[in-house]
Protein backbone atom coordinates (compact mmCIF):
# COMPACT_ATOMS: atom_id res chain seq x y z
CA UNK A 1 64.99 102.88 107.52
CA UNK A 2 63.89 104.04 110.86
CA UNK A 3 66.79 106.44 113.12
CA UNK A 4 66.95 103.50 115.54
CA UNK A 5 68.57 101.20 113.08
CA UNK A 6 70.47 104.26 111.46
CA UNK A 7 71.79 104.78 114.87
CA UNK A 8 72.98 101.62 115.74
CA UNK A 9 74.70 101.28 112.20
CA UNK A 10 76.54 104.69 112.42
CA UNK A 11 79.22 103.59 114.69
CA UNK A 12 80.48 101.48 112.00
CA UNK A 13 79.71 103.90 109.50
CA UNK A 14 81.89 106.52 111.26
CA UNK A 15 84.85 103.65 111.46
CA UNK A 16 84.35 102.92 107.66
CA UNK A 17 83.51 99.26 108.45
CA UNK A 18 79.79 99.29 107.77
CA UNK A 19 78.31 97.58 104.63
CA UNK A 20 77.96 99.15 101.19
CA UNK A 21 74.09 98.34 101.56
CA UNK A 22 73.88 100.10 105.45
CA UNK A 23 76.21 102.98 104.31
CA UNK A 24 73.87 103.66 101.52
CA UNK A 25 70.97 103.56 103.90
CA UNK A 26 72.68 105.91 106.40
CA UNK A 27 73.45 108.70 103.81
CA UNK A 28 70.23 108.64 102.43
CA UNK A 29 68.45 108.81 105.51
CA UNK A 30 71.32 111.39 106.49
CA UNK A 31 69.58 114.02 104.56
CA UNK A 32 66.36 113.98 105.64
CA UNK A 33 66.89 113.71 109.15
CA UNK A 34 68.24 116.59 111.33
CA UNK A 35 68.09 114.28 114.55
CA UNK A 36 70.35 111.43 113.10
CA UNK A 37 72.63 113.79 111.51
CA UNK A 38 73.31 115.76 114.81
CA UNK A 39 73.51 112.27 116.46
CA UNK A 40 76.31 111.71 113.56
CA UNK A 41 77.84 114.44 114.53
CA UNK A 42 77.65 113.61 118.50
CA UNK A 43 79.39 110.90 118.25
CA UNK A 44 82.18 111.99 115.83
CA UNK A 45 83.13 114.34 118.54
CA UNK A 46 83.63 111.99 121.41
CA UNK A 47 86.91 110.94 120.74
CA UNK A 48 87.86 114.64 119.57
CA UNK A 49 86.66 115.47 123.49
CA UNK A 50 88.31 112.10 125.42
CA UNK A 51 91.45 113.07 123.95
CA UNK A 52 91.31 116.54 124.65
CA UNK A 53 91.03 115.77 127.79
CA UNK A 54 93.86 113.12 128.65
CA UNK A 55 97.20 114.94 130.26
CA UNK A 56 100.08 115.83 127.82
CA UNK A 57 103.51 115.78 128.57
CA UNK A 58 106.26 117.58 127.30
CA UNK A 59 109.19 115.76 126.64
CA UNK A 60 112.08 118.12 126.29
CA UNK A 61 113.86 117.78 123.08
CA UNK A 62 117.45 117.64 124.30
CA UNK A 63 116.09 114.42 126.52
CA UNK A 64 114.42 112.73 123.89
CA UNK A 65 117.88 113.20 121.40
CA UNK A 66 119.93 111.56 123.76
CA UNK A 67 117.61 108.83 124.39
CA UNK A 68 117.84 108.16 120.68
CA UNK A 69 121.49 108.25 120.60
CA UNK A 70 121.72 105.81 123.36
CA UNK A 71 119.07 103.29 121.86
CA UNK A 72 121.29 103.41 118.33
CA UNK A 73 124.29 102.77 119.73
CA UNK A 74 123.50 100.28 122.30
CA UNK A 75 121.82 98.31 119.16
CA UNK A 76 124.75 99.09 116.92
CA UNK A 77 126.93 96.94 119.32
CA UNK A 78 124.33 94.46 120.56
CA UNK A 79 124.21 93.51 116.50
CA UNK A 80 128.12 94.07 116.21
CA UNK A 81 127.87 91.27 118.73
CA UNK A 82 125.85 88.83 117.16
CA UNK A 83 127.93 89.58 114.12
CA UNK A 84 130.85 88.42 115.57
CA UNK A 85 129.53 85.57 117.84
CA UNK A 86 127.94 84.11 114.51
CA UNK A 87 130.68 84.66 111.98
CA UNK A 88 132.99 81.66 113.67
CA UNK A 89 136.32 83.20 112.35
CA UNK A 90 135.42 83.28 108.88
């Protein structure tokens, strides 16, 4: 297979959702072709760089427990609630 048809299989290669018969075509031509393996390699690390590059934010820990306790309790009544609007008496 020529490294124009290995190329345009390899995205689905690298997602795992290329065919056994194309994924069997790709490694084989994998090793006998520098180009298509650095192009492999290329295009594994795109992701690995977009996300490097996206802003992080630190979300102190303190903040982010007392979130949590809030959300848990706030559902804890909403279904204490329910509980008792659906239970008629009984």
């Amino acid at each position: 297979m020529d490294c124009l048809k290995i190329k345009e299989i390899i995205p689905s290669y690298i997602i795992h959702c290329a065919t056994d018969e194309d994924v069997l075509a790709v490694e084989e031509h994998l090793c006998v072709c520098q180009d298509c393996r650095r192009y492999l390699s290329d295009q594994m690390e795109k992701p690995r760089k977009v996300f490097a590059q996206l802003p992080t934010k630190e979300i102190p820990a303190k903040a982010n427990t007392i979130e949590y306790i809030i959300l848990s309790l706030g559902a804890i009544i909403f279904i204490g609630l329910l509980i008792l609007l659906f239970s008629n008496g009984e």
